[in-house]
Protein backbone atom coordinates (compact mmCIF):
# COMPACT_ATOMS: atom_id res chain seq x y z
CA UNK A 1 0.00 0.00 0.00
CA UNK A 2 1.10 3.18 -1.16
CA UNK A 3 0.02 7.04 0.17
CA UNK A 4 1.15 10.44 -0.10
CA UNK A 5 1.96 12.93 2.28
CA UNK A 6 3.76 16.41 3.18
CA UNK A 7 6.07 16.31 5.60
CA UNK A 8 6.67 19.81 5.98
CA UNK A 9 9.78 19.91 8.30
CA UNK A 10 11.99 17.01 7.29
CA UNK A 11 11.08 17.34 3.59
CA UNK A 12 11.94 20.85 3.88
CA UNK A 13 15.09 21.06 4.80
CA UNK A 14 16.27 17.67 3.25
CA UNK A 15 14.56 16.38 0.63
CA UNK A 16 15.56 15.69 -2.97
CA UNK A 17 18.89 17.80 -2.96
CA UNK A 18 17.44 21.24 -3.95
CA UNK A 19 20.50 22.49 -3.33
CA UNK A 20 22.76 19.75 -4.38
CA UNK A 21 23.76 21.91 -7.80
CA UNK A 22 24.44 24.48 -5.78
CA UNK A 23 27.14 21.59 -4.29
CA UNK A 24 28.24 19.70 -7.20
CA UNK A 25 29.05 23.27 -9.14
CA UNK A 26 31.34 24.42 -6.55
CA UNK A 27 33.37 21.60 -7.46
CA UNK A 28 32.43 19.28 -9.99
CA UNK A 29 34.50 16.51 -9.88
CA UNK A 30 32.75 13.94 -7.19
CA UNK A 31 34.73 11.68 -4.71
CA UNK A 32 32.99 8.15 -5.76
CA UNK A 33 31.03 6.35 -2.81
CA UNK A 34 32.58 2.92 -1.83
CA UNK A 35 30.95 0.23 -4.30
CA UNK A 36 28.80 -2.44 -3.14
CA UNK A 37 30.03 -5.91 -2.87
CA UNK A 38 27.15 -7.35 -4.72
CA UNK A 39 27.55 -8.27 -8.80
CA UNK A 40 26.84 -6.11 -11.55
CA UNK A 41 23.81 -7.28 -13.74
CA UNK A 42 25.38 -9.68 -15.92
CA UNK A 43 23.37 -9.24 -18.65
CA UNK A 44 24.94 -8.09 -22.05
CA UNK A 45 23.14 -4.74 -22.68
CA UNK A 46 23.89 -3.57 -19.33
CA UNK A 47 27.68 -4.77 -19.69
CA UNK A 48 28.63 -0.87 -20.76
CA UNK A 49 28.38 -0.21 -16.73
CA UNK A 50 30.30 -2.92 -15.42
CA UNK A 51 33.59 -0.77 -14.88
CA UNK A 52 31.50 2.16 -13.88
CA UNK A 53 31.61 2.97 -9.73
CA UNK A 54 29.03 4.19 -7.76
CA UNK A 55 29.55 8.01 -7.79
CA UNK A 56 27.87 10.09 -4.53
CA UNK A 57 26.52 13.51 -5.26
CA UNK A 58 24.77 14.59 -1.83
CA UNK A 59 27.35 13.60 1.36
CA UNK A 60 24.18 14.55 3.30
CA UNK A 61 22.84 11.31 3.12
CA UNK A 62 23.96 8.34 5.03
CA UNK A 63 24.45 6.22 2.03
CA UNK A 64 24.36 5.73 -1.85
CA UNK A 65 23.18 3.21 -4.23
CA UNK A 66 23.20 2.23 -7.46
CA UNK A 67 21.15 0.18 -9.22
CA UNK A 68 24.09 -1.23 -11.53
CA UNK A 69 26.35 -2.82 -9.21
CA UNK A 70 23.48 -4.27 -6.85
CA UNK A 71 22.03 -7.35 -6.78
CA UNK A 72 18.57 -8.99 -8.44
CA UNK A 73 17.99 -9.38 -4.22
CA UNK A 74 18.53 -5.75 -2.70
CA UNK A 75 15.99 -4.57 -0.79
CA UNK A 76 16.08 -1.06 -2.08
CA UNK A 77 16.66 -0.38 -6.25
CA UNK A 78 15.82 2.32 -8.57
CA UNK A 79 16.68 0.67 -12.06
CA UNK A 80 15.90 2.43 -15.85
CA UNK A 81 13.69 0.25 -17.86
CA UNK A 82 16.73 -0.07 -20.18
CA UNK A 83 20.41 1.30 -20.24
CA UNK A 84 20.60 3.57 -23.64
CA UNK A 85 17.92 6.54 -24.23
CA UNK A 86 17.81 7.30 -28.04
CA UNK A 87 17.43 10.48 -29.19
CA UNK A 88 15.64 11.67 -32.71
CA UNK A 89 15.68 15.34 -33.46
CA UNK A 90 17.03 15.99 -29.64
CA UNK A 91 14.27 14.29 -28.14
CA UNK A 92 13.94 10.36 -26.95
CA UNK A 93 12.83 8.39 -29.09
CA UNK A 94 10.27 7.03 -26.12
CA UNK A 95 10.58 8.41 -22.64
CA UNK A 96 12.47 6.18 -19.92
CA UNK A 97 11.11 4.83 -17.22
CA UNK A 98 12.76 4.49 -13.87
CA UNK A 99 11.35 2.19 -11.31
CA UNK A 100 12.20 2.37 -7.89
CA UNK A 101 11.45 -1.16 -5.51
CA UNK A 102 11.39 -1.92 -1.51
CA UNK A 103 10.77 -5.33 -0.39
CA UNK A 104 12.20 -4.69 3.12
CA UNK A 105 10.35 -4.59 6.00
CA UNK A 106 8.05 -1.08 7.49
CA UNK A 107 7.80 1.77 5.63
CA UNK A 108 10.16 3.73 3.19
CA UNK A 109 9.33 7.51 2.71
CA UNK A 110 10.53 8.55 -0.89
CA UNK A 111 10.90 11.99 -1.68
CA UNK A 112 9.65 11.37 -5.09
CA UNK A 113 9.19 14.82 -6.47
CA UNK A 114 12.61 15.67 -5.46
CA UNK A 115 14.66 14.20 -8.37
CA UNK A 116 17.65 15.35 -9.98
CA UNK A 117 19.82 14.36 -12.85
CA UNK A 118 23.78 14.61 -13.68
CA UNK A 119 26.16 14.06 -16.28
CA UNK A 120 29.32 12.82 -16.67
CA UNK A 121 32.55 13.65 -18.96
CA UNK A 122 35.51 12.62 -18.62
CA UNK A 123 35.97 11.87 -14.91
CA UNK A 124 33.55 14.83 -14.42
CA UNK A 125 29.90 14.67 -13.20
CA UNK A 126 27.65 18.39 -13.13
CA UNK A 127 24.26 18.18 -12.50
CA UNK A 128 22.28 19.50 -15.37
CA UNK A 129 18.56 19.21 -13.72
CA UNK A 130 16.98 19.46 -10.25
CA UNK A 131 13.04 19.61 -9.89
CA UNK A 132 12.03 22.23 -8.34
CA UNK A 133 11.26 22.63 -5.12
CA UNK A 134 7.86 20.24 -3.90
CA UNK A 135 7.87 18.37 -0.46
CA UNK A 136 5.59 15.89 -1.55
CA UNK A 137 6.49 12.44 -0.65
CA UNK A 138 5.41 8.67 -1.13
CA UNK A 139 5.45 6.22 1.49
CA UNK A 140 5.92 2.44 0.55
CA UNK A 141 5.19 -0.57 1.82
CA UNK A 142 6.88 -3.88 1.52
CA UNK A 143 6.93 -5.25 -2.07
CA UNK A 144 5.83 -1.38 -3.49
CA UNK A 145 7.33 0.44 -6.42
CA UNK A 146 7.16 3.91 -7.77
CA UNK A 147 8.31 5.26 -11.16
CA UNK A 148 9.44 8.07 -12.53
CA UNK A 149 8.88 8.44 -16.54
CA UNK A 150 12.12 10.86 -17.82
CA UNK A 151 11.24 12.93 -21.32
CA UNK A 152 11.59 16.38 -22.55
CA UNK A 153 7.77 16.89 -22.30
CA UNK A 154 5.65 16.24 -19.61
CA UNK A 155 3.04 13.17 -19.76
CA UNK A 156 -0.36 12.53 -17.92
CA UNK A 157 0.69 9.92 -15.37
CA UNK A 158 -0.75 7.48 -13.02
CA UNK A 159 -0.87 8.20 -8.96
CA UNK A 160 2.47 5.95 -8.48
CA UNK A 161 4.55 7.65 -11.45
CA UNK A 162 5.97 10.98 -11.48
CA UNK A 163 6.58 12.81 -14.67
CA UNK A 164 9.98 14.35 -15.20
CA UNK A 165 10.49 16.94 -17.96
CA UNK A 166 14.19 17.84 -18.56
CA UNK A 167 16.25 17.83 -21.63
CA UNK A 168 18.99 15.24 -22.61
CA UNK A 169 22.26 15.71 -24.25
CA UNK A 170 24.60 12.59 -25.22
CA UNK A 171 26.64 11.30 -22.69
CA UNK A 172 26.58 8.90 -19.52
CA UNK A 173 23.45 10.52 -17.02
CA UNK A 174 22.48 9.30 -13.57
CA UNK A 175 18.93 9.82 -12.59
CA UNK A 176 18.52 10.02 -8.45
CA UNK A 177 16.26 10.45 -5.79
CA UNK A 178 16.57 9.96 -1.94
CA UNK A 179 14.58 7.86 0.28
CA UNK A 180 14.55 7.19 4.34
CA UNK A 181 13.68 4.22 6.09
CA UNK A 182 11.05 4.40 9.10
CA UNK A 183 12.66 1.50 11.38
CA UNK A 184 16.09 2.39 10.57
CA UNK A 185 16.24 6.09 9.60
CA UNK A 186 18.83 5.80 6.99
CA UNK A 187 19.26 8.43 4.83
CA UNK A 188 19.74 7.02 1.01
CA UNK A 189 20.55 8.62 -2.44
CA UNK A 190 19.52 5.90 -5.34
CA UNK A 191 21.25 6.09 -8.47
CA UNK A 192 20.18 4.85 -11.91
CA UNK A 193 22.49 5.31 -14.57
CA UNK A 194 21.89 5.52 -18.09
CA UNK A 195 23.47 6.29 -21.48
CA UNK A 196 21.74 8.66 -24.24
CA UNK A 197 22.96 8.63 -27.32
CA UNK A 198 22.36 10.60 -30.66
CA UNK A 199 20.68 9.76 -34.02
CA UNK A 200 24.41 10.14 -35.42
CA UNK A 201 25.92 7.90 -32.86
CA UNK A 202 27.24 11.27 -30.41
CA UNK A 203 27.80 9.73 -26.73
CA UNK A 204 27.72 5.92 -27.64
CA UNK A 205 29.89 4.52 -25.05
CA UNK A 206 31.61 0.61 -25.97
CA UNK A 207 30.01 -2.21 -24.28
């Protein structure tokens, strides 16, 4: 079972990294988070990330995590619906969906309209979108998931997916959004990456 709520005091001061461009500008090269011990998906079209680390953008958290180098089994996992965005005439070629699932125990508050996005070259990542300042939140349950849909435009969505309208250029991108548990009160920034790549092959990166 999934609701919304405002929590006016924590999700005002904390949530989603308003400020975390503010951060990341001031100096743009990001000390990478420790990586998790679980595998890498395995599978081929995700192989371009297997060599990528777990980058950390907002040290106010307790912790980050990345979809890519966690395991089919974690408890908490915000994965894209596929690893390369396509772009015709600068826009995707369909929008990407991100889905983000708990199957541990009590409640998980998700500050879902708190997104932001970043972008990496070189050794560089700058954040290049932050939603704008909401407070809304979604608590899950055990076995929940909420989505975000990523385009240029915005789409009429369903009560468990959040529309987010920002524009792409080619190049690797990671998509997060920050969470807390009730029982423990841990503090999380969830990475997805993904790759978007031009009609004329700009930002294709090797698998």
């Amino acid at each position: 079972m999934r609701r919304r709520t405002v929590l006016a005091g924590l999700a005002g001061v904390f949530a989603g990294c308003n400020s975390v461009g503010t951060e990341a500008s001031s100096s743009s090269v990001t000390t990478p988070a420790p990586v998790p011990s679980d595998a890498p998906v395995s599978t081929d079209r995700w192989r371009r990330f297997d060599e990528e680390i777990c980058p950390r953008f907002d040290r106010r958290t307790d912790q980050t995590v990345c979809g890519h180098v966690q395991s089919a089994e974690s408890a908490l996992r915000l994965l894209p619906d596929r690893p390369v965005v396509h772009l015709a005439d600068g826009d995707p070629v369909k929008p990407l969906r991100l889905t983000l699932r708990w199957t541990a125990e009590g409640a998980l508050t998700v500050f879902a309209n708190d997104w932001y996005v970043f972008e990496r070259t070189a050794d560089e990542w700058t954040n290049v979108a932050t939603a704008s300042p909401g407070g809304e939140t979604v608590n899950l349950q055990h076995g929940d998931r909420h989505y975000w849909l990523l385009d240029t435009t915005t789409h009429d969505t369903a009560a468990d997916v959040e529309s987010v309208a920002t524009s792409l250029s080619p190049g690797r991108h990671a998509f997060a959004v920050q969470t807390v548990s009730e029982r423990s009160s841990v503090y999380t920034e969830c990475l997805a990456l993904f790759d978007v790549v031009a009609a004329d092959g700009r930002g294709q990166t090797d698998v």
